[in-house]
C-alpha atoms as a PDB file:
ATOM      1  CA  UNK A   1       0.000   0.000   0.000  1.00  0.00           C
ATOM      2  CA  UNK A   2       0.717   3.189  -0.709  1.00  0.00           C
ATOM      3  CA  UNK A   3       1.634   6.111   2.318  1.00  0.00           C
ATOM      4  CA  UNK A   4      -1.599   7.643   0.986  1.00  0.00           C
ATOM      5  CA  UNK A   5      -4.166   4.781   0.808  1.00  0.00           C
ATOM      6  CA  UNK A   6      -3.483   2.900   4.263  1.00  0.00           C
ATOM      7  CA  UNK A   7      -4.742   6.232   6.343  1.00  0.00           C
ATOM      8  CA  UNK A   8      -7.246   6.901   3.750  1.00  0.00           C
ATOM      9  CA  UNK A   9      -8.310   3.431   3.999  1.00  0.00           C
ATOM     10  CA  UNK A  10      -8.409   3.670   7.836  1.00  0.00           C
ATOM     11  CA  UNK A  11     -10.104   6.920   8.355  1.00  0.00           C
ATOM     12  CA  UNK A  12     -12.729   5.407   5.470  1.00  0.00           C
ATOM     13  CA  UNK A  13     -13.415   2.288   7.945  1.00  0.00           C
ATOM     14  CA  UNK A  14     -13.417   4.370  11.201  1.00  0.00           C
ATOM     15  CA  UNK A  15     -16.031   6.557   9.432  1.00  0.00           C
ATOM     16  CA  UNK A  16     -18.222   4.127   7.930  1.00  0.00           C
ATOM     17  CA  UNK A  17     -17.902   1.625  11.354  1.00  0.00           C
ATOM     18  CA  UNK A  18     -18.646   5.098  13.377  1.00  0.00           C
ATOM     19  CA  UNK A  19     -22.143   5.252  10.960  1.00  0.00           C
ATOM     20  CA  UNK A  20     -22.864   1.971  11.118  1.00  0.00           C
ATOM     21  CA  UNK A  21     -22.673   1.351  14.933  1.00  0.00           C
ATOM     22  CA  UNK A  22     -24.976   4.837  14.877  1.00  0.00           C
ATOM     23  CA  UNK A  23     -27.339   3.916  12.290  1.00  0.00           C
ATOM     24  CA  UNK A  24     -27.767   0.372  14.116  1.00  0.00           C
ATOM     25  CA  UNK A  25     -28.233   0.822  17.703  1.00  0.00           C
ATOM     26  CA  UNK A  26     -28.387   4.818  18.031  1.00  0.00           C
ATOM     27  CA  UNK A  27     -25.029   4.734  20.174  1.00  0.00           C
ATOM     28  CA  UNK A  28     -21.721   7.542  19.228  1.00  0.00           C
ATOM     29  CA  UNK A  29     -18.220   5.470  18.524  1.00  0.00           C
ATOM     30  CA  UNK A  30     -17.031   7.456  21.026  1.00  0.00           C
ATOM     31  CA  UNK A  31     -13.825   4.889  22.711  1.00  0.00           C
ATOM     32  CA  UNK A  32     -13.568   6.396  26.294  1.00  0.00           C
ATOM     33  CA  UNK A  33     -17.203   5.741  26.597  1.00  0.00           C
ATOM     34  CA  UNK A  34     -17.571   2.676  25.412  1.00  0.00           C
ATOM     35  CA  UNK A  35     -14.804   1.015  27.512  1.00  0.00           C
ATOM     36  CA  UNK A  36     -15.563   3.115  30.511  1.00  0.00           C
ATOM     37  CA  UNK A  37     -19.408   1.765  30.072  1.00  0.00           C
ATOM     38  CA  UNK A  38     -17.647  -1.625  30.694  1.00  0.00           C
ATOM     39  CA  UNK A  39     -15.646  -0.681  33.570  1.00  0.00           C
ATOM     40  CA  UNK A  40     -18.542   0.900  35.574  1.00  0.00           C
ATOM     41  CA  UNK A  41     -20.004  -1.325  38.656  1.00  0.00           C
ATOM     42  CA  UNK A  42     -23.627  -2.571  36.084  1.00  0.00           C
ATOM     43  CA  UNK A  43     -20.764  -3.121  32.770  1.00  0.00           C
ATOM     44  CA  UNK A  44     -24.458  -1.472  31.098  1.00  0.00           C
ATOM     45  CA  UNK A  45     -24.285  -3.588  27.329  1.00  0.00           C
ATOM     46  CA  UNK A  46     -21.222  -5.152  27.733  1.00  0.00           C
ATOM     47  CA  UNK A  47     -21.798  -7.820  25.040  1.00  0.00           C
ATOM     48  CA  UNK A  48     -21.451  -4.916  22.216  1.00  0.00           C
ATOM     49  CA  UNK A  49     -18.606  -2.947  23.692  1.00  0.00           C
ATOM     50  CA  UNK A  50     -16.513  -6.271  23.785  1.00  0.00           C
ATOM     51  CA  UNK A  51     -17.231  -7.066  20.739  1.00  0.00           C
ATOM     52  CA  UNK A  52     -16.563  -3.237  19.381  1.00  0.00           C
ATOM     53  CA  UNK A  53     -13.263  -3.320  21.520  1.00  0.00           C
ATOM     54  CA  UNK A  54     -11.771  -6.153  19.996  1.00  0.00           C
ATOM     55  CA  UNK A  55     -12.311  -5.223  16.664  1.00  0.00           C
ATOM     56  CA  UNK A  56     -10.143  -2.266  17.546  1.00  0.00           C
ATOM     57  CA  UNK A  57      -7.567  -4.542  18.278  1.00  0.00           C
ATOM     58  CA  UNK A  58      -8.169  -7.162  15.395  1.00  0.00           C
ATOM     59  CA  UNK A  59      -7.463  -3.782  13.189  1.00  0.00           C
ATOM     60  CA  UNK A  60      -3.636  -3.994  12.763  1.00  0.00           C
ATOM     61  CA  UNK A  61      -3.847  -8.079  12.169  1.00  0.00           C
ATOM     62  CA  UNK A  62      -6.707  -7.524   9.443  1.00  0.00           C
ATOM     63  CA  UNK A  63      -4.154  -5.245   8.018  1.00  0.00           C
ATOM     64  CA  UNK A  64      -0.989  -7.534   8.528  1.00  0.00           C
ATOM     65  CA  UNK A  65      -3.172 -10.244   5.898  1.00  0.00           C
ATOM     66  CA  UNK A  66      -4.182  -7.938   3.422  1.00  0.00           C
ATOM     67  CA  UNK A  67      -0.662  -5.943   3.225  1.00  0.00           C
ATOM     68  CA  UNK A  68       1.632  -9.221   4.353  1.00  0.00           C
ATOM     69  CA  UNK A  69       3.477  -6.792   7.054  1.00  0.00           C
ATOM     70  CA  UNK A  70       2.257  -5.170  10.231  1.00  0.00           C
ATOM     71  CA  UNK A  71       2.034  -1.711  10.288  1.00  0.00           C
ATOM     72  CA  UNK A  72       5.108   0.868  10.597  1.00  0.00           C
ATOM     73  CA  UNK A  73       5.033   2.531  14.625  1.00  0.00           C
ATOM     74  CA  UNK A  74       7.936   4.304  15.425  1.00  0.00           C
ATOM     75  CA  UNK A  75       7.738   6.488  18.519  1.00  0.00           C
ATOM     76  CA  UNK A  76      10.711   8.249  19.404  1.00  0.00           C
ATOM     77  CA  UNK A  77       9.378   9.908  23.010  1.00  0.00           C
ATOM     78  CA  UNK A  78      10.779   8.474  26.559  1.00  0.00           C
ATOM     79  CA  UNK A  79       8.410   6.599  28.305  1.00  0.00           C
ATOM     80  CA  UNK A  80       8.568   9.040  30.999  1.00  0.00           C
ATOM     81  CA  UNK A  81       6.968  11.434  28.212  1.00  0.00           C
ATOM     82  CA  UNK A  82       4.520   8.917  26.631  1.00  0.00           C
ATOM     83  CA  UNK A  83       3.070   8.152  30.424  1.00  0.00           C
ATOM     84  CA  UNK A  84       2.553  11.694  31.022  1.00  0.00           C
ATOM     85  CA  UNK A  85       0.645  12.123  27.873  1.00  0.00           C
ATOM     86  CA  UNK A  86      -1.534   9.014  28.217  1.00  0.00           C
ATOM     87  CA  UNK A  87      -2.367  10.903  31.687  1.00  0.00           C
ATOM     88  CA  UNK A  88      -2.770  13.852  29.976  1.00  0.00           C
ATOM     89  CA  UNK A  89      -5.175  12.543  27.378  1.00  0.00           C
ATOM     90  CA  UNK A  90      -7.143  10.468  29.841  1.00  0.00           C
ATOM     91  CA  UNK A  91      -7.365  13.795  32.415  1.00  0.00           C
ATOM     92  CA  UNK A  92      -8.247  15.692  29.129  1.00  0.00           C
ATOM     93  CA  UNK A  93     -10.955  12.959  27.889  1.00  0.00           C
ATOM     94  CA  UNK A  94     -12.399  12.936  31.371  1.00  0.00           C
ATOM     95  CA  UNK A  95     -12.860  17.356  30.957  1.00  0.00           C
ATOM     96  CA  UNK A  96     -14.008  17.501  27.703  1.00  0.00           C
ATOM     97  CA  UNK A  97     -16.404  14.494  28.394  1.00  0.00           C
ATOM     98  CA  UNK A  98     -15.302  12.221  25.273  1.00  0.00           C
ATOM     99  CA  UNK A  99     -12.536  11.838  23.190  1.00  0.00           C
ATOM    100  CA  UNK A 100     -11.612  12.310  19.803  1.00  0.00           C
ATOM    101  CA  UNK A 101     -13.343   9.472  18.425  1.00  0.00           C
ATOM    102  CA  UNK A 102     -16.655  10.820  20.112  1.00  0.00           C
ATOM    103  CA  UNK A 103     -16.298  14.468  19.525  1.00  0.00           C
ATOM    104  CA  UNK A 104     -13.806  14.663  16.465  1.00  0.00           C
ATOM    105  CA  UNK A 105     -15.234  11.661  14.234  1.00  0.00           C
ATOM    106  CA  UNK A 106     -19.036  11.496  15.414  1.00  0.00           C
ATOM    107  CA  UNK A 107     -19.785  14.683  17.239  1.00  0.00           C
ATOM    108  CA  UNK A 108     -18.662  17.006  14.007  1.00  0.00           C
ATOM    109  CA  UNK A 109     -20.243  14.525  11.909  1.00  0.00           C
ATOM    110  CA  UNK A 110     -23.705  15.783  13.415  1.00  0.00           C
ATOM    111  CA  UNK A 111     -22.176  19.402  13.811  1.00  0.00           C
ATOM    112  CA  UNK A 112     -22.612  19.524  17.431  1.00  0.00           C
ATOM    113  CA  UNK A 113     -21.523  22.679  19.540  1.00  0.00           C
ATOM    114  CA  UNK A 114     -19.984  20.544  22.219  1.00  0.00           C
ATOM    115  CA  UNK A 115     -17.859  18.682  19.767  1.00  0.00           C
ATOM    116  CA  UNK A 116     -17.146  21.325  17.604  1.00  0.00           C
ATOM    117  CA  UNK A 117     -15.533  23.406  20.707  1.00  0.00           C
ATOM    118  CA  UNK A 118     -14.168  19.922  22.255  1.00  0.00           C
ATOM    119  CA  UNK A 119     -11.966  19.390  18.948  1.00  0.00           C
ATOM    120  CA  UNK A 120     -10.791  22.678  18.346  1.00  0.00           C
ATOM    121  CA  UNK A 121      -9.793  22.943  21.962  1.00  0.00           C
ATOM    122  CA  UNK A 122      -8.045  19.266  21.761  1.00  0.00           C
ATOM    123  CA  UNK A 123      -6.322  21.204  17.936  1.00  0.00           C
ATOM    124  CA  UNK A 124      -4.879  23.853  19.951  1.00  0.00           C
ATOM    125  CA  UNK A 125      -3.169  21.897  22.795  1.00  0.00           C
ATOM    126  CA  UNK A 126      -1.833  19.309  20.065  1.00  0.00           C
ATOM    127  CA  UNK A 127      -0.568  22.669  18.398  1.00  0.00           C
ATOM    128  CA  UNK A 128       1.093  24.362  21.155  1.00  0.00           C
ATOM    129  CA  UNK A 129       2.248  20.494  22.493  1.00  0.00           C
ATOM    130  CA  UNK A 130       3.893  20.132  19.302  1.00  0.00           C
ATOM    131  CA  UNK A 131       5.785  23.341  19.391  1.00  0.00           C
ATOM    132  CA  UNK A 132       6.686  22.827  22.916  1.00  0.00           C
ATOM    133  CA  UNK A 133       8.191  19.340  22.226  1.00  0.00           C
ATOM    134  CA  UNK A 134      10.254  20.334  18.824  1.00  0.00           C
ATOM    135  CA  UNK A 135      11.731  23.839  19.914  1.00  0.00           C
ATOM    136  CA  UNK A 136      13.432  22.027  23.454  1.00  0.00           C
ATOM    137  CA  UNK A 137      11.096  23.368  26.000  1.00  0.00           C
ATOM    138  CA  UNK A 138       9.725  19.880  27.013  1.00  0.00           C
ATOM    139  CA  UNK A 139      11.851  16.640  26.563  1.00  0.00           C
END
């Protein structure tokens, strides 16, 4: 595959699997939710959130037999720096009330106010995380 079709490929499925999940039970692909649904005391629907949560992770083997390789990650941060972000994302997903998936994919999908502030609020940090990271300031 080309560098162009894999993501275009993948942001086609998470699009149409976002609709379809929407159009067939009502219910936003929205991640944080759906696992934190199945971490709450009831697990409310856990047969559907199991099953939506392992696709997610079937994803990169469904791609390693149609491309014959698994997909190219290369993360160059410290670990110290990736756990502070995965805090910071999860702190950040518990503010804003979703996540990316929720607001960025599904919530500006239906044009919603809440999602439409949510992901330019979550474009800004990445923005001003970014320049942080690549001028030195934060290592």
């Amino acid at each position: 595959m080309t560098a162009f079709l894999a993501p275009l490929g993948g942001g086609a499925l998470i699009g149409a699997s976002a609709a379809l999940l929407l159009l067939a039970s009502g219910r936003i692909a929205g991640i944080s939710g759906i696992a934190g649904g199945l971490l709450s005391p009831a697990g409310r629907d856990a047969v559907w959130r199991v099953a939506f949560l392992v696709g997610l992770l079937l994803g990169p083997v469904l791609y390693r037999l149609a491309v014959g390789s698994w997909p190219e990650v290369r993360i160059e941060a410290s670990w110290p720096l990736i756990a502070a972000a995965g805090l910071l994302v999860g702190y950040g997903t518990q503010l804003g009330s979703g996540c990316t998936s929720g607001h960025g994919v599904c919530g500006l999908a239906r044009l919603s106010p809440r999602s439409i502030a949510a992901v330019v609020t979550f474009m800004a940090t990445a923005i001003v995380t970014v320049f942080l990271v690549r001028h030195g300031v934060v290592r």
